[in-house]
Every structure is written in C-alpha cells, then in structure tokens.
N, C-alpha and C. Protein backbone atom coordinates (compact mmCIF):
# COMPACT_ATOMS: atom_id res chain seq x y z
N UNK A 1 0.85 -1.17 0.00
CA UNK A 1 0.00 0.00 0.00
C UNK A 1 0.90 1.24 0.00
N UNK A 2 0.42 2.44 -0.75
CA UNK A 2 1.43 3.72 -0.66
C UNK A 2 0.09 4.79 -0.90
N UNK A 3 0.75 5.85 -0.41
CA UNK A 3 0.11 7.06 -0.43
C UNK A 3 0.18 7.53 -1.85
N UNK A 4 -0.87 7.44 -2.44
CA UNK A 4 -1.13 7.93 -4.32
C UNK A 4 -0.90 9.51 -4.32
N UNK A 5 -2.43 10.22 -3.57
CA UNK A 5 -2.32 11.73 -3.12
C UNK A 5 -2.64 11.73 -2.06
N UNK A 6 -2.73 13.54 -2.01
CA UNK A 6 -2.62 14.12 -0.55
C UNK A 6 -3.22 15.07 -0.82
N UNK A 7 -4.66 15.79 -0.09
CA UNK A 7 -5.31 16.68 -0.38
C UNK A 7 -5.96 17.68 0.78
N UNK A 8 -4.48 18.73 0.66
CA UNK A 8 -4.51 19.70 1.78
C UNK A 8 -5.86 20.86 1.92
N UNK A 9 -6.58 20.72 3.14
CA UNK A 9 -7.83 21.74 3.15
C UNK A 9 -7.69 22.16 4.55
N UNK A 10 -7.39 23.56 4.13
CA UNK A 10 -7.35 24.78 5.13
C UNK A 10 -8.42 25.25 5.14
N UNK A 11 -8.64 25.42 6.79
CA UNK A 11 -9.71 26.28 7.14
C UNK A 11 -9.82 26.70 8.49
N UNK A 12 -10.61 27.63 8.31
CA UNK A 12 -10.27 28.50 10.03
C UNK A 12 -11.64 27.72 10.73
N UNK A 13 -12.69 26.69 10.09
CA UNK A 13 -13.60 26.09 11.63
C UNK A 13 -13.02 25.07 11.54
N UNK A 14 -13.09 24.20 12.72
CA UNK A 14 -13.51 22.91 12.48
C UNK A 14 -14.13 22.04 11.92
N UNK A 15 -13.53 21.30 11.26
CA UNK A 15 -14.90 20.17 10.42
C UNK A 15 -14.36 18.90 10.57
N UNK A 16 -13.54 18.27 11.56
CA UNK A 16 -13.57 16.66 11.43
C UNK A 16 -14.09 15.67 11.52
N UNK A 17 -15.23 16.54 11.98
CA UNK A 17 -16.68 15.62 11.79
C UNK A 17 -17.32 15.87 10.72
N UNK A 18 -17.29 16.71 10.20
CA UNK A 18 -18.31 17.21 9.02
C UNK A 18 -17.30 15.67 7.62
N UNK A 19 -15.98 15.89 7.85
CA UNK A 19 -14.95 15.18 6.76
C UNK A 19 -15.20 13.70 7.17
N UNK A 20 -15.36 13.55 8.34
CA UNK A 20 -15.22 11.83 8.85
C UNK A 20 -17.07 10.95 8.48
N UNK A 21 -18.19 12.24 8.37
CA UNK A 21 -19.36 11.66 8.27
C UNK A 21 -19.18 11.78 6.83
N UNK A 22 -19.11 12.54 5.80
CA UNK A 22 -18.57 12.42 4.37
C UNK A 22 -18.16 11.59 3.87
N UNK A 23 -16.53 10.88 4.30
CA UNK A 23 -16.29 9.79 3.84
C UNK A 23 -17.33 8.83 4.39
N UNK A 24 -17.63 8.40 5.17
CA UNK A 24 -17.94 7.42 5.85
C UNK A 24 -19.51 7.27 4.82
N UNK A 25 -20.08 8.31 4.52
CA UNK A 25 -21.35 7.65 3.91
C UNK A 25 -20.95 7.26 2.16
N UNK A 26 -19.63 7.31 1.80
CA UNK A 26 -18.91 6.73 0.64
C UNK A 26 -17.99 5.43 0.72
N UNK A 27 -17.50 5.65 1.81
CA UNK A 27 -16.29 4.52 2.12
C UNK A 27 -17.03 2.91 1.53
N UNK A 28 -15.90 1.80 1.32
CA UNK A 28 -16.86 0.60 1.17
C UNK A 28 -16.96 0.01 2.59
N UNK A 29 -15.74 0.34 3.87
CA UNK A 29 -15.67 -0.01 4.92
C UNK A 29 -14.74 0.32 5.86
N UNK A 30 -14.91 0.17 7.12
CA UNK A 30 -13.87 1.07 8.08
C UNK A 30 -13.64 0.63 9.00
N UNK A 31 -12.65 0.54 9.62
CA UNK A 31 -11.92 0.07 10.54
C UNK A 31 -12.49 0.38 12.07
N UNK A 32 -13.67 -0.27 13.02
CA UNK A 32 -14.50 0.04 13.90
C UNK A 32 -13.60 0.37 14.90
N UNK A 33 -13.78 1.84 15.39
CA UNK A 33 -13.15 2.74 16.00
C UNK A 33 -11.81 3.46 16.21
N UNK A 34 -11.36 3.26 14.87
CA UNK A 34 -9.67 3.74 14.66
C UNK A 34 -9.89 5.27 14.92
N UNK A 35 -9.40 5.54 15.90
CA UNK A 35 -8.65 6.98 15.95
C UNK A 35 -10.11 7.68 16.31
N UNK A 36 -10.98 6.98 16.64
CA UNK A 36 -12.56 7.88 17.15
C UNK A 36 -12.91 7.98 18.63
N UNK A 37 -11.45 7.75 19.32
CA UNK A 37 -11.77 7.74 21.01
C UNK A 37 -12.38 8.63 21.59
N UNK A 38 -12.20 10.34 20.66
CA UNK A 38 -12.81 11.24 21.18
C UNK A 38 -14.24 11.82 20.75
N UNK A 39 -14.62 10.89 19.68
CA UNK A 39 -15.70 11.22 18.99
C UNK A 39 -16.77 10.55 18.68
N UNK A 40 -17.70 10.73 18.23
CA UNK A 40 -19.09 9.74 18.34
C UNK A 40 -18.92 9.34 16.91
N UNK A 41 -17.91 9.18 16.07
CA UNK A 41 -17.82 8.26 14.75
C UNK A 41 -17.18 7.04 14.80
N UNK A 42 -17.68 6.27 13.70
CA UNK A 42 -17.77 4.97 14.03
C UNK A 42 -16.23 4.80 14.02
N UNK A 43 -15.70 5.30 13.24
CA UNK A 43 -14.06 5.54 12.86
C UNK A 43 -13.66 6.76 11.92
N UNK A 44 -12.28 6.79 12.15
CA UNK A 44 -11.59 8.02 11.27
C UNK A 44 -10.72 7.03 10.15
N UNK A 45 -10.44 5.77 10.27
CA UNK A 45 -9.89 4.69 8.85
C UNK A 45 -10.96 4.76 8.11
N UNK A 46 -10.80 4.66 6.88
CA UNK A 46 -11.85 3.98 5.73
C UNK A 46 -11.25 3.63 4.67
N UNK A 47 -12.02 2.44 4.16
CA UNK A 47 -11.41 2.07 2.97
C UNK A 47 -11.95 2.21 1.91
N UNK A 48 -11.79 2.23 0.52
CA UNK A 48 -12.32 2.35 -0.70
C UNK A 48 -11.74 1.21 -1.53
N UNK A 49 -12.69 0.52 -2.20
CA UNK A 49 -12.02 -0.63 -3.34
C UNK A 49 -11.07 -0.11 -4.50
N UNK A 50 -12.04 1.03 -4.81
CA UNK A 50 -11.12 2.38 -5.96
C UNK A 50 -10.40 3.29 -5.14
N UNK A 51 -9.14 3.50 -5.58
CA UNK A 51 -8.66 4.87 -5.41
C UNK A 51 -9.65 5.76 -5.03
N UNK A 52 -9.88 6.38 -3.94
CA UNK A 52 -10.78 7.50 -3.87
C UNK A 52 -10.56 8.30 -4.74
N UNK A 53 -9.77 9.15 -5.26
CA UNK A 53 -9.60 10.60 -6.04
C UNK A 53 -9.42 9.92 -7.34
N UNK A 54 -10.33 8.31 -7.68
CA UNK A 54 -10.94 8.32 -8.59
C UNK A 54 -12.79 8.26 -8.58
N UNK A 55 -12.89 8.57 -7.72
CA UNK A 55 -14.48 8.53 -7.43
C UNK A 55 -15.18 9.92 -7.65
N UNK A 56 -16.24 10.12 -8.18
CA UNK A 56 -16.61 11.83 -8.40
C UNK A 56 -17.04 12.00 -7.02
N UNK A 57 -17.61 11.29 -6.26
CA UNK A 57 -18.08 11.72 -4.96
C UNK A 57 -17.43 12.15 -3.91
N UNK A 58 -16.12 11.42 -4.01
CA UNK A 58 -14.99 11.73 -3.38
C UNK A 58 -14.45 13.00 -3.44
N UNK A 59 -14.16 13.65 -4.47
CA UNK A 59 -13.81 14.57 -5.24
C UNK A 59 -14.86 15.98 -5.11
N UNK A 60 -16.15 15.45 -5.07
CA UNK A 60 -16.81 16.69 -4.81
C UNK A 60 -17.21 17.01 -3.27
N UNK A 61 -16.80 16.16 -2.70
CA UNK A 61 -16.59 16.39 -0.98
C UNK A 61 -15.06 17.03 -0.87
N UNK A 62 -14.24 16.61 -1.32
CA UNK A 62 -12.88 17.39 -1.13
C UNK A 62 -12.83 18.92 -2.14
N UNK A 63 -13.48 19.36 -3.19
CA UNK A 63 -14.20 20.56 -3.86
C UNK A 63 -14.80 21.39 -2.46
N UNK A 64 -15.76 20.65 -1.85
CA UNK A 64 -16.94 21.07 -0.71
C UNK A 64 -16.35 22.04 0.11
N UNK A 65 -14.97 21.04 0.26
CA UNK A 65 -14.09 21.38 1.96
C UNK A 65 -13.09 22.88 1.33
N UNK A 66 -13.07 22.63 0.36
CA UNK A 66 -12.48 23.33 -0.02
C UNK A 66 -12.53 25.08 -0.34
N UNK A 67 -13.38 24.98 -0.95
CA UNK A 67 -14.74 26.45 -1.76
C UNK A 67 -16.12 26.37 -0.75
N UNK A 68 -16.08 25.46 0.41
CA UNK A 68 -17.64 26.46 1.52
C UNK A 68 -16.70 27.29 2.23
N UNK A 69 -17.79 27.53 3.08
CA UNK A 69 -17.25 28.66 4.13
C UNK A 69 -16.27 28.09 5.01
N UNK A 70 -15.37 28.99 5.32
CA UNK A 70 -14.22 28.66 6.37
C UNK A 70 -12.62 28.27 5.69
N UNK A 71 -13.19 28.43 4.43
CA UNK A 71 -11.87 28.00 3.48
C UNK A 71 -10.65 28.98 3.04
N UNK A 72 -9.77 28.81 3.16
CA UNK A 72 -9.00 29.80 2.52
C UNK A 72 -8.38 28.82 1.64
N UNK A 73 -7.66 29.91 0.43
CA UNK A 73 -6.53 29.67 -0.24
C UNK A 73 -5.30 30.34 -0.13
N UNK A 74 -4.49 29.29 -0.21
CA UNK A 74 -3.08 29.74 0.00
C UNK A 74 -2.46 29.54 -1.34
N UNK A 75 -1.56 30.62 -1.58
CA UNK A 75 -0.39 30.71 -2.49
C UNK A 75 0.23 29.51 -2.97
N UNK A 76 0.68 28.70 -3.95
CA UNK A 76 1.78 27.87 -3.92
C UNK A 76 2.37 27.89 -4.93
C-alpha cells in the first residue's frame, strides 16, 4: 500500500466531523473505531475498493471542503 495523493484543506472552523461523516457515507468499509476515542464516529480509517480521487463523490466532498465557508486559499 502507498500514499497515491494528498489533499490539503485549510480552514479556520472545524470540520472533522463534518470530513469523517462524508467519507464514511462513501467509504466501502472502516476500521471500527480507529482513531474515534474522542468522537461519536464509528471511525476516522476507511477504505475504498477504488482509489478515492478516482471517485466523483470523493472529489466533490474534497471541492466542498475546499470552496464552503471557512476555506481559505493559500499561495503555492
């Protein structure tokens, strides 16, 4: 397994819940309670059979996080 991409989203609220219920209603399955000790999600692992950032759904949740409110862009 290797890291394909990496898809940086800045923002001044919080949303790791808003990102963890997102995937999770796409994922094919997830790892029951990885990394959710502090939170009421089932987990923060998920898996996908496809490459995610080949999925449009995927893609228009990481668009979402990106261009709603709380987003900035940075220079690169």
């Amino acid at each position: 397994m290797s890291i394909e991409r990496v898809f940086a989203i800045r923002r001044t609220d919080k949303i790791e819940s808003k990102i963890v219920n997102a995937l999770q209603s796409i994922c094919n399955d997830h790892v029951k309670g990885f990394g959710a000790s502090d939170s009421k999600a089932k987990s923060h692992l998920f898996f996908f059979k496809k490459p995610p950032f080949r999925l449009k759904e995927f893609m228009n949740i990481v668009l979402d996080l990106k261009t709603s409110s709380g987003a900035y862009i940075t220079k690169t």
